[in-house]
N, C-alpha and C. Protein backbone atom coordinates (compact mmCIF):
# COMPACT_ATOMS: atom_id res chain seq x y z
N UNK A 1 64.81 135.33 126.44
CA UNK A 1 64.45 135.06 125.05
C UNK A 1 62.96 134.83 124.88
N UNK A 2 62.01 134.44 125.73
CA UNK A 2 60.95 134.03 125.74
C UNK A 2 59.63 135.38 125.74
N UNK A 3 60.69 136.41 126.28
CA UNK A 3 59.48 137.76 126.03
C UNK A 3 59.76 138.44 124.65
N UNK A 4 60.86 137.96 124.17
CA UNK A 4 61.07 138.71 122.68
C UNK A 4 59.71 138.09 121.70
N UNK A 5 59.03 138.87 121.21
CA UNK A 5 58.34 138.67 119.34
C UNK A 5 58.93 139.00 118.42
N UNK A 6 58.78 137.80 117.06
CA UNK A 6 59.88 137.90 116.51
C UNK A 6 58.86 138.86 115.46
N UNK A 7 59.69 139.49 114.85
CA UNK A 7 59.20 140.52 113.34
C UNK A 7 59.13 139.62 112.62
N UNK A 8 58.13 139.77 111.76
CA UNK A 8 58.16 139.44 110.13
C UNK A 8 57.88 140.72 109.49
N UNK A 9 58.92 140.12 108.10
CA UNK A 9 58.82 140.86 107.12
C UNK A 9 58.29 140.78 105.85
N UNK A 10 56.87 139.98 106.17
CA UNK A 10 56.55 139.50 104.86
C UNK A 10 55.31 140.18 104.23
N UNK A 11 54.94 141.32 105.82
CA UNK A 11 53.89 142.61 104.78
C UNK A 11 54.85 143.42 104.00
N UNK A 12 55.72 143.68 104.77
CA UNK A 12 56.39 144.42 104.09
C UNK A 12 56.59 144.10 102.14
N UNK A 13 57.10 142.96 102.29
CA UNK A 13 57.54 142.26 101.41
C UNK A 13 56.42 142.07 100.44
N UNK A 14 55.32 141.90 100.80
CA UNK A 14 54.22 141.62 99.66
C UNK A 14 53.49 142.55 99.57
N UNK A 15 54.14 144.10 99.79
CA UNK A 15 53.40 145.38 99.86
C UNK A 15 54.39 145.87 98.83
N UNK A 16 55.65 145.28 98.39
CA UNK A 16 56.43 145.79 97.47
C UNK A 16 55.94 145.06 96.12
N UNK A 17 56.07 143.75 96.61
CA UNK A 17 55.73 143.06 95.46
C UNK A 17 54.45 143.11 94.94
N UNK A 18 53.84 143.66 95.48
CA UNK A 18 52.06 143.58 94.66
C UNK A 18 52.29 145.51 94.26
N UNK A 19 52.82 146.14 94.76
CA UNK A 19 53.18 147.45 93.81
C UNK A 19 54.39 147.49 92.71
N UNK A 20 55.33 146.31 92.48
CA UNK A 20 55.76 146.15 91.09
C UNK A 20 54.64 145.78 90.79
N UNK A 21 54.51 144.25 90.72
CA UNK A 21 53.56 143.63 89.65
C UNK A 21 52.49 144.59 89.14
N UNK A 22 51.46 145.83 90.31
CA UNK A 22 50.81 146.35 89.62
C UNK A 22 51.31 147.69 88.89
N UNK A 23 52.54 148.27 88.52
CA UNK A 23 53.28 148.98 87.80
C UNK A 23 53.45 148.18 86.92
N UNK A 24 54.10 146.77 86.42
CA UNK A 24 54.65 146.32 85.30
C UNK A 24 53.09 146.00 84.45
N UNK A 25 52.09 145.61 85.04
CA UNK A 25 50.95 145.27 84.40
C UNK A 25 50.17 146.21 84.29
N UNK A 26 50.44 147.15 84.88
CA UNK A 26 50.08 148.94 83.91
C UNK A 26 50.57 149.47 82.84
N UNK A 27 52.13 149.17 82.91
CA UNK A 27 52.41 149.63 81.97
C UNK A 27 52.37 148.71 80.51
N UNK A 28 52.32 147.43 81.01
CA UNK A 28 51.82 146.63 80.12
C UNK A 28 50.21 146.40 79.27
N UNK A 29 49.49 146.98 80.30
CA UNK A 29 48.03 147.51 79.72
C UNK A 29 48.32 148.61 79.07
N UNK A 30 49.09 149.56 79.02
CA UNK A 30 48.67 150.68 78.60
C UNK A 30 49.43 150.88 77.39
N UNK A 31 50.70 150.17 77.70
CA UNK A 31 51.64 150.45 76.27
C UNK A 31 50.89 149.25 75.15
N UNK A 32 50.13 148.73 75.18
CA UNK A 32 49.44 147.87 74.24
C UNK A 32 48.18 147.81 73.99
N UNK A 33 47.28 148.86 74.49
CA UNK A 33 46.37 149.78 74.57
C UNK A 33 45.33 148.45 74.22
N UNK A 34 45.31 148.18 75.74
CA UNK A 34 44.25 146.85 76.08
C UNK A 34 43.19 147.47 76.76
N UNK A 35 43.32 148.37 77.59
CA UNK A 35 42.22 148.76 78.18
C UNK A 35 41.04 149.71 77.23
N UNK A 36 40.15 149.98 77.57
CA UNK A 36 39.39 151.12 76.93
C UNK A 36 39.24 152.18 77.47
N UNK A 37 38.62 153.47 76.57
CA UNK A 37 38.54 154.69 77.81
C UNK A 37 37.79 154.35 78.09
N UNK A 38 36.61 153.81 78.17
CA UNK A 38 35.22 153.81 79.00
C UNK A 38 35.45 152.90 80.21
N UNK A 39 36.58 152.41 80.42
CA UNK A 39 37.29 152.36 81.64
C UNK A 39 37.68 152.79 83.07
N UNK A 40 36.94 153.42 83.90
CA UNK A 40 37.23 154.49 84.85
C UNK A 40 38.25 153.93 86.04
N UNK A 41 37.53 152.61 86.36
CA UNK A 41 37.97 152.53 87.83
C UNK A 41 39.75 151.92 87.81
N UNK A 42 40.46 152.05 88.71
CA UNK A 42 41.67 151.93 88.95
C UNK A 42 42.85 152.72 88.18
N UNK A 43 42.19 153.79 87.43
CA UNK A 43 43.08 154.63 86.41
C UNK A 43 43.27 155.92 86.84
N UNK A 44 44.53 156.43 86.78
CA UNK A 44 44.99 157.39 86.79
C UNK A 44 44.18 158.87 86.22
N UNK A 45 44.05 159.80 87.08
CA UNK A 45 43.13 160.76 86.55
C UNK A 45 41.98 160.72 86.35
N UNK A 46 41.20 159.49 86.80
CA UNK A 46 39.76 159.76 86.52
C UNK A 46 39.33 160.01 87.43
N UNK A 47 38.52 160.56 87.73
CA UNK A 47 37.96 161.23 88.98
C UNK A 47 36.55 160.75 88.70
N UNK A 48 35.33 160.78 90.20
CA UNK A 48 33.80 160.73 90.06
C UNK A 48 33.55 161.61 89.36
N UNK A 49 34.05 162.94 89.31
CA UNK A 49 32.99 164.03 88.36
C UNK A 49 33.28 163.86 87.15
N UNK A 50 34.77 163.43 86.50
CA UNK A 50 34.44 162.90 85.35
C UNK A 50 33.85 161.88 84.64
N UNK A 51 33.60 160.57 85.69
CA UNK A 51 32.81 159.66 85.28
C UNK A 51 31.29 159.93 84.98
N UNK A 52 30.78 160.73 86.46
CA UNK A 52 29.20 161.50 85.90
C UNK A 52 29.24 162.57 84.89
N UNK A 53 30.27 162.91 84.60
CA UNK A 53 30.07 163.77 83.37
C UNK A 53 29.84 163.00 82.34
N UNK A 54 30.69 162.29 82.24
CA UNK A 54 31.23 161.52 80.71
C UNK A 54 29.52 160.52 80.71
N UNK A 55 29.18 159.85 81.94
CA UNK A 55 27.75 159.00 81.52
C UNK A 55 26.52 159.98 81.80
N UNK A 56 26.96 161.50 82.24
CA UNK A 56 25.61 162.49 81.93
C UNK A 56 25.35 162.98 80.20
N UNK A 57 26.65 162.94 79.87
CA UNK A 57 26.74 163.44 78.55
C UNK A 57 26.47 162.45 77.66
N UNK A 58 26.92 160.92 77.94
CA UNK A 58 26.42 159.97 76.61
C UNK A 58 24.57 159.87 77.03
N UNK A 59 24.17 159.82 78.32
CA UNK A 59 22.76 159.98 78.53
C UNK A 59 22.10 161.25 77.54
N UNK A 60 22.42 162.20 77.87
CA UNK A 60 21.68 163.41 77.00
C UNK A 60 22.08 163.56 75.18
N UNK A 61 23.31 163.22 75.06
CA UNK A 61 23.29 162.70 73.50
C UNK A 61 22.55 161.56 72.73
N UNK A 62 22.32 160.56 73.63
CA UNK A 62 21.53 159.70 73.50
C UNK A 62 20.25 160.00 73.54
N UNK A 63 19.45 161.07 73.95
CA UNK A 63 18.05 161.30 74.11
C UNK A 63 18.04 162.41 73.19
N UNK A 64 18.90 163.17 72.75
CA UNK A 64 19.05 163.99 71.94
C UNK A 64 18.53 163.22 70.48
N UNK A 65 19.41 162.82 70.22
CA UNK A 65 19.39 161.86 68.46
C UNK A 65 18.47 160.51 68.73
N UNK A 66 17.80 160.53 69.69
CA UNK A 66 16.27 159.66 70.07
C UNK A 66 17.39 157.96 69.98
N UNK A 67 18.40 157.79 70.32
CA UNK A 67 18.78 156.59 70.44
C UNK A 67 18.93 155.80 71.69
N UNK A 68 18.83 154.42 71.40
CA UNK A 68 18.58 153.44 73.23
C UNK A 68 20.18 153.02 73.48
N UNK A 69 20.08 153.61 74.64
CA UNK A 69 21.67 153.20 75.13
C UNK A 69 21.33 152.11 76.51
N UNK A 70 22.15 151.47 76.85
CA UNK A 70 22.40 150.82 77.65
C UNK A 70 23.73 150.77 78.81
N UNK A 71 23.55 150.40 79.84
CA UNK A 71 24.64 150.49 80.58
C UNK A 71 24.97 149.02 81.76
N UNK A 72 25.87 149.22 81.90
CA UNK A 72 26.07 147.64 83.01
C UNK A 72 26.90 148.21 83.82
N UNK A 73 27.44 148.07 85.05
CA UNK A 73 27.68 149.03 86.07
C UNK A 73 27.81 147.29 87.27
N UNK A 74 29.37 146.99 87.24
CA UNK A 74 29.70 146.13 88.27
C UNK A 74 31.10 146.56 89.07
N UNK A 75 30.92 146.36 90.39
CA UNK A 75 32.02 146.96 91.56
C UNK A 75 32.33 145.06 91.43
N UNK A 76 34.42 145.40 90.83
CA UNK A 76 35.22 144.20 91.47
C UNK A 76 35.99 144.06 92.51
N UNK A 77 35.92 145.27 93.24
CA UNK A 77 36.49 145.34 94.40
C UNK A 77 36.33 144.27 95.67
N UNK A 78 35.36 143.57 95.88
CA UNK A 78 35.05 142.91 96.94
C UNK A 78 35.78 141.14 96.16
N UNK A 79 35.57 141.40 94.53
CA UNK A 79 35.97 140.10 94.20
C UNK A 79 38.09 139.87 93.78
N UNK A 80 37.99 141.38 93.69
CA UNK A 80 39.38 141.64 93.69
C UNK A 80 40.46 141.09 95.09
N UNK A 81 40.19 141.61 96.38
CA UNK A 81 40.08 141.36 97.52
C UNK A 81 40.15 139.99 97.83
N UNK A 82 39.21 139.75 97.50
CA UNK A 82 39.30 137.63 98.00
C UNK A 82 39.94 137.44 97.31
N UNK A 83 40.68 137.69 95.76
CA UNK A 83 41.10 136.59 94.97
C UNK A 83 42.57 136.64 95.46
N UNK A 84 43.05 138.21 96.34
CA UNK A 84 44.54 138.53 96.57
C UNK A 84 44.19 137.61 97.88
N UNK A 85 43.15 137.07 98.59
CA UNK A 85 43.77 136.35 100.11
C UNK A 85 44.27 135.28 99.49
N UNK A 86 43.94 134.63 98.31
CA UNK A 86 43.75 132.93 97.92
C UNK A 86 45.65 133.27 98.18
N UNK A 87 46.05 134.33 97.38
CA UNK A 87 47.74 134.00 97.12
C UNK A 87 48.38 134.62 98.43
């Protein structure tokens, strides 16, 4: 008995449960249209070339009709990450 390791099943288990929760709170973002399109990251179908498209094109419309745009540009991934060790 002493060379046996015992299994756990609790990646398993919180590899299911953190893919409901993030299905029910998708579809809960989306059927109540909380998110915005200017939204890219974690969404379905957006790809990098559409993101540099979509902020090449508000850039050159913006210099077109001589107007000041602005942008803010933050990665939550690293803060996403720690907040899933806390649970």
């Amino acid at each position: 008995m002493t060379n046996y390791i015992p299994i756990s099943l609790l990646i398993s288990f919180s590899k299911i449960l953190e893919t409901a929760v993030f299905n029910r709170l998708q579809q809960y973002l989306q059927a109540n249209k909380i998110l915005v399109t200017e939204q890219f990251g974690f969404r379905k179908g957006n790809t990098i070339e559409r993101v540099i498209f979509t902020l090449t094109d508000n850039i050159l419309t913006s210099l077109k009709h001589w107007e000041q745009r602005g942008g803010l540009f933050y990665d939550l991934t690293k803060t996403l990450a720690s907040a899933m060790k806390l649970f």
